[in-house]
C-alpha atoms as a PDB file:
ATOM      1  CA  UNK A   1       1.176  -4.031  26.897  1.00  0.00           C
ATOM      2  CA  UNK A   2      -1.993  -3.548  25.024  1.00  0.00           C
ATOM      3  CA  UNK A   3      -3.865  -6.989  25.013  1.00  0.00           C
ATOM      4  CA  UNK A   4      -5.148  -6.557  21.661  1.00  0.00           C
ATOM      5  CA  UNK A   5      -1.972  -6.849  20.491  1.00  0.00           C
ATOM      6  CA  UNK A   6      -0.955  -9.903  22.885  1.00  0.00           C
ATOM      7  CA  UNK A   7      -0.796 -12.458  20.447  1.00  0.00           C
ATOM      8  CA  UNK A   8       1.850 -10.858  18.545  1.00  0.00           C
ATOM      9  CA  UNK A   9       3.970 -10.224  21.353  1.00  0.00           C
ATOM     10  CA  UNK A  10       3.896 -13.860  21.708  1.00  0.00           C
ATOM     11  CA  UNK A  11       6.124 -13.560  18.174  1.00  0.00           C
ATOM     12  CA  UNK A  12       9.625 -14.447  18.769  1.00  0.00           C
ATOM     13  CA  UNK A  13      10.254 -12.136  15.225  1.00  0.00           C
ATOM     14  CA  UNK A  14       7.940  -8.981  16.816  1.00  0.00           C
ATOM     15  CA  UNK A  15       7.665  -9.030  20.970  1.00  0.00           C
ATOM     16  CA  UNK A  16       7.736  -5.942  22.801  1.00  0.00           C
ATOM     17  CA  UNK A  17      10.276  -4.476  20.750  1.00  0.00           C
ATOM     18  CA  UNK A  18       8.461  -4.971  17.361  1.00  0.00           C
ATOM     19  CA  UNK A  19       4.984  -3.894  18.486  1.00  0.00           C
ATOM     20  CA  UNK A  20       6.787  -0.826  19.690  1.00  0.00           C
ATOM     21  CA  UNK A  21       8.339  -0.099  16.312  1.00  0.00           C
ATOM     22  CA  UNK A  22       4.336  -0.644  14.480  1.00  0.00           C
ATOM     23  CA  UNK A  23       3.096   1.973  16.910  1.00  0.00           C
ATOM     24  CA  UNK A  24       5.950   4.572  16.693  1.00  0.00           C
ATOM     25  CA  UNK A  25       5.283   4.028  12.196  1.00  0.00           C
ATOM     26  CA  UNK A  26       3.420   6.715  10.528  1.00  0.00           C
ATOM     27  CA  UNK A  27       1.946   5.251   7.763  1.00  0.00           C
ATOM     28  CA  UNK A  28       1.022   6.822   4.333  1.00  0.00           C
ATOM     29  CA  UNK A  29      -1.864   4.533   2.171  1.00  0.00           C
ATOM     30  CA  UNK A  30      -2.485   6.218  -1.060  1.00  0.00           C
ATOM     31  CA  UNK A  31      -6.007   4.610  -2.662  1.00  0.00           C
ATOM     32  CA  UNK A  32      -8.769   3.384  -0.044  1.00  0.00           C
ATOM     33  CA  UNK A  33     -10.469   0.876  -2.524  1.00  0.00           C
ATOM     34  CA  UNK A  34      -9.630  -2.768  -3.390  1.00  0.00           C
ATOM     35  CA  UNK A  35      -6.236  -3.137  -2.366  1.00  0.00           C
ATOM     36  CA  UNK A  36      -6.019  -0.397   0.205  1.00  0.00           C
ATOM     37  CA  UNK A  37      -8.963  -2.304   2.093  1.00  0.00           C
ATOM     38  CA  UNK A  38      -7.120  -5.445   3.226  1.00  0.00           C
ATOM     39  CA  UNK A  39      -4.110  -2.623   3.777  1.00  0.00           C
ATOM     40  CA  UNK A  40      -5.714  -0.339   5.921  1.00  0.00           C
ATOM     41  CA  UNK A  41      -7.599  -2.915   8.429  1.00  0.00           C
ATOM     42  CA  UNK A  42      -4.443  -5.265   8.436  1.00  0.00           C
ATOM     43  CA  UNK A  43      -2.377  -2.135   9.426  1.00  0.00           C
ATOM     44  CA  UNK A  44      -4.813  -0.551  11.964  1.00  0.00           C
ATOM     45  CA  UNK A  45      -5.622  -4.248  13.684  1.00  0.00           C
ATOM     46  CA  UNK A  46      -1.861  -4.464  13.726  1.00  0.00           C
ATOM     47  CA  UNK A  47      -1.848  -1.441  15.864  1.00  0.00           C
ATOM     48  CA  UNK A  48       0.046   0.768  13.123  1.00  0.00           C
ATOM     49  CA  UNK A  49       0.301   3.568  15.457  1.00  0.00           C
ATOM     50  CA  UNK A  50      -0.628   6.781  12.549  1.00  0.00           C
ATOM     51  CA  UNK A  51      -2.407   5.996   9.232  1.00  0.00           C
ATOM     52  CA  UNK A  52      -3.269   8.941   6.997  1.00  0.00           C
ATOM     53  CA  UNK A  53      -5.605   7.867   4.017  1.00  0.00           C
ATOM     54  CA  UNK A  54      -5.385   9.789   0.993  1.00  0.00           C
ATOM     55  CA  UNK A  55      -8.005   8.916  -1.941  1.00  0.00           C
ATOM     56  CA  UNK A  56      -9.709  11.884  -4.032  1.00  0.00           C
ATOM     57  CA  UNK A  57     -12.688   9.362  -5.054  1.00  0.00           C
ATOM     58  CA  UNK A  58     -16.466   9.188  -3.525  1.00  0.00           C
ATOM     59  CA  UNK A  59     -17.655   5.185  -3.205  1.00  0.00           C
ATOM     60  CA  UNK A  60     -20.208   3.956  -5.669  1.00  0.00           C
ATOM     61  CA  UNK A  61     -21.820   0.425  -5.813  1.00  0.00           C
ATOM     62  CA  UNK A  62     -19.368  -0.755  -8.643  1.00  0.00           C
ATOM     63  CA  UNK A  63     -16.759  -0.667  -6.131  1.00  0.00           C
ATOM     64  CA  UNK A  64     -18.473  -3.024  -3.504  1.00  0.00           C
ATOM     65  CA  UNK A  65     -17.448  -6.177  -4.994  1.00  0.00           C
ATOM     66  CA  UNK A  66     -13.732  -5.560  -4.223  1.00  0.00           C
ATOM     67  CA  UNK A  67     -13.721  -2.704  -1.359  1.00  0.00           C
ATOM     68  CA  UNK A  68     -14.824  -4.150   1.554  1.00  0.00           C
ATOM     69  CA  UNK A  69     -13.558  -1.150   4.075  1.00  0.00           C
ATOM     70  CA  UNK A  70     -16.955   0.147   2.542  1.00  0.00           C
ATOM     71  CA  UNK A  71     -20.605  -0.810   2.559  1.00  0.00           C
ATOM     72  CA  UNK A  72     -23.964   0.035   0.414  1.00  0.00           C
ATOM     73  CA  UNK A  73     -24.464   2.718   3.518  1.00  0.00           C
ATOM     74  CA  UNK A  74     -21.190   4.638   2.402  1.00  0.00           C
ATOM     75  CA  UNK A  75     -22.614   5.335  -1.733  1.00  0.00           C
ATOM     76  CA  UNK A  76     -21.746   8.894  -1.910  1.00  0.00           C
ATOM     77  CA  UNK A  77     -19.262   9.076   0.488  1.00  0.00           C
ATOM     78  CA  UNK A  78     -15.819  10.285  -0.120  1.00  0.00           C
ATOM     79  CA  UNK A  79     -13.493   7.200   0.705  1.00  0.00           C
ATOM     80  CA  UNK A  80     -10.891   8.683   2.612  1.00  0.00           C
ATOM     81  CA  UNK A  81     -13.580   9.979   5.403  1.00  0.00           C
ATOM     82  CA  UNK A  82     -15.782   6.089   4.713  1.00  0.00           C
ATOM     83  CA  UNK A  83     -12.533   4.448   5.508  1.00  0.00           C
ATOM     84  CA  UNK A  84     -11.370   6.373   8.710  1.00  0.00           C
ATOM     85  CA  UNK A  85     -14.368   6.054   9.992  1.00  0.00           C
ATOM     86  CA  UNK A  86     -13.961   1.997   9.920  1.00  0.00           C
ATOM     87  CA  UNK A  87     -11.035   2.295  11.133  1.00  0.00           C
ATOM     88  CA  UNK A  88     -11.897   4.227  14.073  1.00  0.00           C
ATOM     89  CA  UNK A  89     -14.075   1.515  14.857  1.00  0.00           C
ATOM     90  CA  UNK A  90     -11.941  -1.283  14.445  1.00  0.00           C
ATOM     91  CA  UNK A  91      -8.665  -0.003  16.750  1.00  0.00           C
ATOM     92  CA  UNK A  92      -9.483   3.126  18.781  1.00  0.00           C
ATOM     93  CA  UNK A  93      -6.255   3.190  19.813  1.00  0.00           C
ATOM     94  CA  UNK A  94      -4.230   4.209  16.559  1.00  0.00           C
ATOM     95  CA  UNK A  95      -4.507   7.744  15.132  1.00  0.00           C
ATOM     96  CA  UNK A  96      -6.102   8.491  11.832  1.00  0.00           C
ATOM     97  CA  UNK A  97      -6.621  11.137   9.565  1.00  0.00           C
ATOM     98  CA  UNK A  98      -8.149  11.171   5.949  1.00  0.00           C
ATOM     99  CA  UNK A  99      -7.566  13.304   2.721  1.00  0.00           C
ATOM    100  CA  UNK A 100      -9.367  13.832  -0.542  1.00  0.00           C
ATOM    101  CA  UNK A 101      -7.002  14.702  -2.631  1.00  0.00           C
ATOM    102  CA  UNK A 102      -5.626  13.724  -5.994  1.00  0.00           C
ATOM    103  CA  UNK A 103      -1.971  13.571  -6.061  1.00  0.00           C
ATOM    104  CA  UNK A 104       0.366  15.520  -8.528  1.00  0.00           C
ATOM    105  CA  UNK A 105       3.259  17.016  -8.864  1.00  0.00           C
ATOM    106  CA  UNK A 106       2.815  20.052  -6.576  1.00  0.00           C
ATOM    107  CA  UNK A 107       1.008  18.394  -3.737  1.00  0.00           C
ATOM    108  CA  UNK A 108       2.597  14.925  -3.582  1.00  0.00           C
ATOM    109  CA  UNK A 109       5.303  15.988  -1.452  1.00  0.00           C
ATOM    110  CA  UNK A 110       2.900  18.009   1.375  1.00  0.00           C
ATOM    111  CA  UNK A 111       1.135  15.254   2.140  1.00  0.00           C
ATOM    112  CA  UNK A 112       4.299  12.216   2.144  1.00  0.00           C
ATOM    113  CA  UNK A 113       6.806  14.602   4.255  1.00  0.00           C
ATOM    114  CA  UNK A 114       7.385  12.667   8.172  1.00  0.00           C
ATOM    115  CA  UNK A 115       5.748   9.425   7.010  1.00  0.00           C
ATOM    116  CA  UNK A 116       7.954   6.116   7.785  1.00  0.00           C
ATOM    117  CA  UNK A 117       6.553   4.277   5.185  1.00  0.00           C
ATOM    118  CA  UNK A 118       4.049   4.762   1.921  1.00  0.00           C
ATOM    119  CA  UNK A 119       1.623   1.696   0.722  1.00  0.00           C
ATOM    120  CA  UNK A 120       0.300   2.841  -2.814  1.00  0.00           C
ATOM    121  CA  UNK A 121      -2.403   1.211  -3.599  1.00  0.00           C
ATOM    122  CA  UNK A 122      -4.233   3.391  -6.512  1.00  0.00           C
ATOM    123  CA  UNK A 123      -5.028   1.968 -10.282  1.00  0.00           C
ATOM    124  CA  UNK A 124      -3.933   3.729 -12.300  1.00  0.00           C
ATOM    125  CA  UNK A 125       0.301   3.891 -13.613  1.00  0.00           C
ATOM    126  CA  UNK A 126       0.684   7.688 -13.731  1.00  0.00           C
ATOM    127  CA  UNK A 127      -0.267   8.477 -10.212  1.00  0.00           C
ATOM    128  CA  UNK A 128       2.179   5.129  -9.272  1.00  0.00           C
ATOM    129  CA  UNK A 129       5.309   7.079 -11.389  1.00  0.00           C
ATOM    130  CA  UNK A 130       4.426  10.001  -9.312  1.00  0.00           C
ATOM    131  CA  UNK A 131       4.313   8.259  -6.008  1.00  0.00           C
ATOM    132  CA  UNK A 132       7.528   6.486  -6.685  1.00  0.00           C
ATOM    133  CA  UNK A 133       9.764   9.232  -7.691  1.00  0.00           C
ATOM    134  CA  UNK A 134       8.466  11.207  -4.345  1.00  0.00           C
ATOM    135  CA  UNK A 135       9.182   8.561  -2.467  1.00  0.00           C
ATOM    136  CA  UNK A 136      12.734   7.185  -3.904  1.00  0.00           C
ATOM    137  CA  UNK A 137      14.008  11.203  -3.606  1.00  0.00           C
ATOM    138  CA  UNK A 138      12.839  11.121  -0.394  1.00  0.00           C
ATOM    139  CA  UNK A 139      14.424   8.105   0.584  1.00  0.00           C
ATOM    140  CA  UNK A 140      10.827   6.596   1.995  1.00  0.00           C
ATOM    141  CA  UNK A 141      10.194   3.079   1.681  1.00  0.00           C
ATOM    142  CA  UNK A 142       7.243   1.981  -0.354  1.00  0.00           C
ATOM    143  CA  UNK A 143       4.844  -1.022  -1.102  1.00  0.00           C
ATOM    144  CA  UNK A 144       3.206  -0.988  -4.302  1.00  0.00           C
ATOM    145  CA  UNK A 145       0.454  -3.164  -5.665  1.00  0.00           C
ATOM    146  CA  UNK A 146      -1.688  -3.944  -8.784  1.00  0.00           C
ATOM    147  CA  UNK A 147      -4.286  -5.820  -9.934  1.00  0.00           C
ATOM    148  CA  UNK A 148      -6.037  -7.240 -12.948  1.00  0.00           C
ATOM    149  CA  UNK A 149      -8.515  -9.979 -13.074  1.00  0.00           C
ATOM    150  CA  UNK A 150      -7.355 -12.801 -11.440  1.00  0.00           C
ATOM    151  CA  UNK A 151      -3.606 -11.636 -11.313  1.00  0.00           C
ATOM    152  CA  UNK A 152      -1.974  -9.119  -9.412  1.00  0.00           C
ATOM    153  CA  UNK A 153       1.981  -8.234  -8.047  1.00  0.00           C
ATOM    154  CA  UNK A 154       3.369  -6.808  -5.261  1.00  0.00           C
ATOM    155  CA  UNK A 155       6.472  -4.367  -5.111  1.00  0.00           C
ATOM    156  CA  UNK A 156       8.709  -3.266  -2.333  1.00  0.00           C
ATOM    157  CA  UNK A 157      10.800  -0.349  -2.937  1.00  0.00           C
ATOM    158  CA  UNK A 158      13.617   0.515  -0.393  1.00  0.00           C
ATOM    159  CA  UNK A 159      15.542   3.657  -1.878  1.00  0.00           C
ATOM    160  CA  UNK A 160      19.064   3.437  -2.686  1.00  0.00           C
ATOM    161  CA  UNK A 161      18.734  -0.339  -1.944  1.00  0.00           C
ATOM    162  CA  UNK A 162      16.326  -2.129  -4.529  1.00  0.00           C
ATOM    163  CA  UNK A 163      14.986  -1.529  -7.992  1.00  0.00           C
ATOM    164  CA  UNK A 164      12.015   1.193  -7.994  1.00  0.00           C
ATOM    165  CA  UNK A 165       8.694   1.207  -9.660  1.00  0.00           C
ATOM    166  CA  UNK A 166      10.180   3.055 -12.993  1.00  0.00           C
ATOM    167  CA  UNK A 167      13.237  -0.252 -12.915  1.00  0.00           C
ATOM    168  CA  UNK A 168      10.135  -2.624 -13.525  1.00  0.00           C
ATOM    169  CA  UNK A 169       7.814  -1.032 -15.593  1.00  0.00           C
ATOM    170  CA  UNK A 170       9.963   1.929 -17.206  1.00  0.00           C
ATOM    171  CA  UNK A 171       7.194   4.821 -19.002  1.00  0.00           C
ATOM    172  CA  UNK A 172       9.185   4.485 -22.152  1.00  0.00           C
ATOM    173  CA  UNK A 173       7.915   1.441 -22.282  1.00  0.00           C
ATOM    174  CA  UNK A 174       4.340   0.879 -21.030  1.00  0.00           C
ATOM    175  CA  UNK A 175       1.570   1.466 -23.717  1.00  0.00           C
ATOM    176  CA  UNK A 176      -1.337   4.019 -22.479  1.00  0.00           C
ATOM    177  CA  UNK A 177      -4.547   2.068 -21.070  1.00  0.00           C
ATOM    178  CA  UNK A 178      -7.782   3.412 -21.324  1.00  0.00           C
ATOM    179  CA  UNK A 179     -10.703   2.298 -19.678  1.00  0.00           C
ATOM    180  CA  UNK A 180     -12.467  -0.022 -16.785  1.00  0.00           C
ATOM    181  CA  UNK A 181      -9.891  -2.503 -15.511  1.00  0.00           C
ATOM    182  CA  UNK A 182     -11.617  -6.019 -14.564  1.00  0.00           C
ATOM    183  CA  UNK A 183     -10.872  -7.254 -11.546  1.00  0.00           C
ATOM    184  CA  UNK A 184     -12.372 -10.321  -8.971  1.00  0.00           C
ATOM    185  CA  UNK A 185     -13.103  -9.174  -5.488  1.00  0.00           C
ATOM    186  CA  UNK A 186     -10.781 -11.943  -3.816  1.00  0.00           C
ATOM    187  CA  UNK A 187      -7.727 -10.725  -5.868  1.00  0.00           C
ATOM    188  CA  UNK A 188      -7.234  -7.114  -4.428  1.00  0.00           C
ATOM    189  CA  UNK A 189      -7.923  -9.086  -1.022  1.00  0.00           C
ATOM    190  CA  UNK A 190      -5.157 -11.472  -1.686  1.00  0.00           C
ATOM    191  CA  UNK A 191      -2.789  -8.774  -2.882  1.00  0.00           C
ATOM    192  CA  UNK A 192      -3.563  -5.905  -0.532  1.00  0.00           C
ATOM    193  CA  UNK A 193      -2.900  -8.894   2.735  1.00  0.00           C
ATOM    194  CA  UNK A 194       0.388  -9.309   1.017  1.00  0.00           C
ATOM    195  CA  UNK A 195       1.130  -5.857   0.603  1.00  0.00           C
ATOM    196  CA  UNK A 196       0.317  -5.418   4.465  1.00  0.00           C
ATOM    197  CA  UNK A 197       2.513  -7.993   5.222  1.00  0.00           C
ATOM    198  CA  UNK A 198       5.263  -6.590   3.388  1.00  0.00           C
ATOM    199  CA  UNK A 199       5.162  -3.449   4.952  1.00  0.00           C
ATOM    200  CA  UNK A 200       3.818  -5.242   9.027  1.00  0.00           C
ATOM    201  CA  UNK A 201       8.016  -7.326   8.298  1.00  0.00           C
ATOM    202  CA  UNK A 202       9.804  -4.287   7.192  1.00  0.00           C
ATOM    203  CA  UNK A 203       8.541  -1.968   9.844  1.00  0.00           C
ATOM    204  CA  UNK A 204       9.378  -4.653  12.519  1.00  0.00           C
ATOM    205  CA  UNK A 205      12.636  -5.497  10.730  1.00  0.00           C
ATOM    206  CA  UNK A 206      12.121  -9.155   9.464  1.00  0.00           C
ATOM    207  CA  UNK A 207      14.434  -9.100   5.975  1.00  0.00           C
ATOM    208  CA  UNK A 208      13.465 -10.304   2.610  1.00  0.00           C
ATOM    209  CA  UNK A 209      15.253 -11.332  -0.122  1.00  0.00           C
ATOM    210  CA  UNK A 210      12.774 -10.853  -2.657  1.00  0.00           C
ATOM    211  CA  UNK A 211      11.163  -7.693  -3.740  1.00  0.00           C
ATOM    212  CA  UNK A 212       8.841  -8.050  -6.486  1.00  0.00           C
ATOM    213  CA  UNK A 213       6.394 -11.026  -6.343  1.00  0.00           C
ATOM    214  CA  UNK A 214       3.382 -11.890  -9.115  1.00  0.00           C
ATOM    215  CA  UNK A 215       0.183 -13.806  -8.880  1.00  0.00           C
ATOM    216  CA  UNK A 216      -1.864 -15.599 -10.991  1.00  0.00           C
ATOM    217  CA  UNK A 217      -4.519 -16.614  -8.837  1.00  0.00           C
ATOM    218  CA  UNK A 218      -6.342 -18.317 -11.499  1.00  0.00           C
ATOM    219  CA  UNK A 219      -3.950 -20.989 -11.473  1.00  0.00           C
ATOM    220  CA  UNK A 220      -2.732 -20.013  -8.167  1.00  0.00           C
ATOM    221  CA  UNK A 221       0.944 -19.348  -8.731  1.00  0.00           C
ATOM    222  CA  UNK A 222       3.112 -17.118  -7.500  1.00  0.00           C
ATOM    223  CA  UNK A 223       6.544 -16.140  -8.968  1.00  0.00           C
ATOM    224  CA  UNK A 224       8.991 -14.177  -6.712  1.00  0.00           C
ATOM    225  CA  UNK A 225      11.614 -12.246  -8.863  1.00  0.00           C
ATOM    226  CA  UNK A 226      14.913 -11.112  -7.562  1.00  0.00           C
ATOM    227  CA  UNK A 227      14.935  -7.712  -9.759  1.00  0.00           C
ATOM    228  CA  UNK A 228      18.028  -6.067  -9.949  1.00  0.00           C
ATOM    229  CA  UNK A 229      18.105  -1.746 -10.515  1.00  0.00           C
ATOM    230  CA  UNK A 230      18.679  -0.270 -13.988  1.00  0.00           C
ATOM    231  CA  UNK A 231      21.511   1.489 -13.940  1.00  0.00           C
ATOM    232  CA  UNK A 232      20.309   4.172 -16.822  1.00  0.00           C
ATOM    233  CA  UNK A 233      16.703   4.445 -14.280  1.00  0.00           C
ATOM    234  CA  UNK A 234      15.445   8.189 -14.664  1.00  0.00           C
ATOM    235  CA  UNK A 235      14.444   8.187 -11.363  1.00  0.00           C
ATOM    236  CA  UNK A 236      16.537   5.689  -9.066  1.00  0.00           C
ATOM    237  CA  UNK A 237      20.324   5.610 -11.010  1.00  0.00           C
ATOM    238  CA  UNK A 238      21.583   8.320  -8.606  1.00  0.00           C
ATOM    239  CA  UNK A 239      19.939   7.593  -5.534  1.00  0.00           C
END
């Protein structure tokens, strides 16, 4: 066994078995900014055995008080590439590859087909509808986070099993945001470690009985919500 990974072996809930599971995962994280920073070293440190980045954004100095995978070296850079290379430093070990893409309808698919599980991690809603319905047709499990000043939530979406993103927030029902959303460094830290940690129990099989969780960090509470699927869901009703 790999001794960087020794102390969680030591784990009764992971041991040989578990770590064997995070290595054999291939590992999808959509967004390489605020939240997927704390995602993608958690993961890789974790020894997440394949991690493919997707972002379609280049890194600019208004995203350095949040996105910590990059620094005031990588302005310019796209994010995927910025990330991966981090990465590679951090666990050479795991296997990574990076894409700068945006996501729609005709390309979602490509680059989500073999994954074991998706961590979406992007900010804005339509690209999250997108991911979702790719992912609950495809029966992959998915984390999905978001953030907003000092609050933030975390979703787990196991098709067929739990309410999806569309149960929560349906389109019908979500007015149309426009502009720059405010947000405080330490909350997409705080959210994208629990959206890691999500994903680091499922892969390794620990169960949870709670799907949906939201923050207010401001008064730091959290409020776990057993969600239950809409049976009229566009997306998830037949699944």
């Amino acid at each position: 066994m790999n001794p960087r990974y020794i102390r969680h072996v030591m784990l009764p809930e992971i041991g040989v078995e578990g770590q064997q599971r995070l290595s054999d995962t291939k590992a999808v994280v959509i967004g390489a900014g605020g939240l997927g920073s704390p995602v993608l070293y958690y993961l890789s440190s974790a020894g997440v055995g394949h991690i493919k980045i997707i972002d379609s954004d280049c890194v600019d100095i208004t995203n350095l008080n949040r996105q910590f995978i990059h620094s005031s070296h990588d302005i310019g850079k796209e994010k995927s590439k910025s990330a991966q290379e981090k990465l590679e430093h951090l666990n050479p070990d795991i296997q990574t590859c990076s894409v700068t893409v945006a996501l729609n309808d005709m390309n979602v698919l490509q680059h989500l087909m073999g994954c074991t599980i998706v961590l979406s991690c992007v900010d804005n809603r339509e690209t999250r509808y997108l991911i979702n319905s790719a992912c609950v047709h495809n029966n992959i499990p998915l984390i999905d986070g978001g953030v907003q000043g000092f609050n933030g939530y975390t979703l787990m979406v196991l098709p067929g099993i739990t309410p999806c993103y569309e149960c929560i927030f349906p389109q019908k029902k979500q007015q149309k945001k426009t502009g720059v959303v405010s947000v405080l460094g330490a909350t997409a830290g705080i959210l994208g470690s629990m959206m890691a940690m999500e994903a680091l129990k499922h892969i390794i099989g620990i169960p949870v009985d709670a799907y949906f969780h939201y923050m207010d960090l401001l008064s730091n509470r959290m409020t776990t919500i057993k969600a239950s699927k809409d049976a009229s869901c566009p997306v998830c009703s037949k699944v």
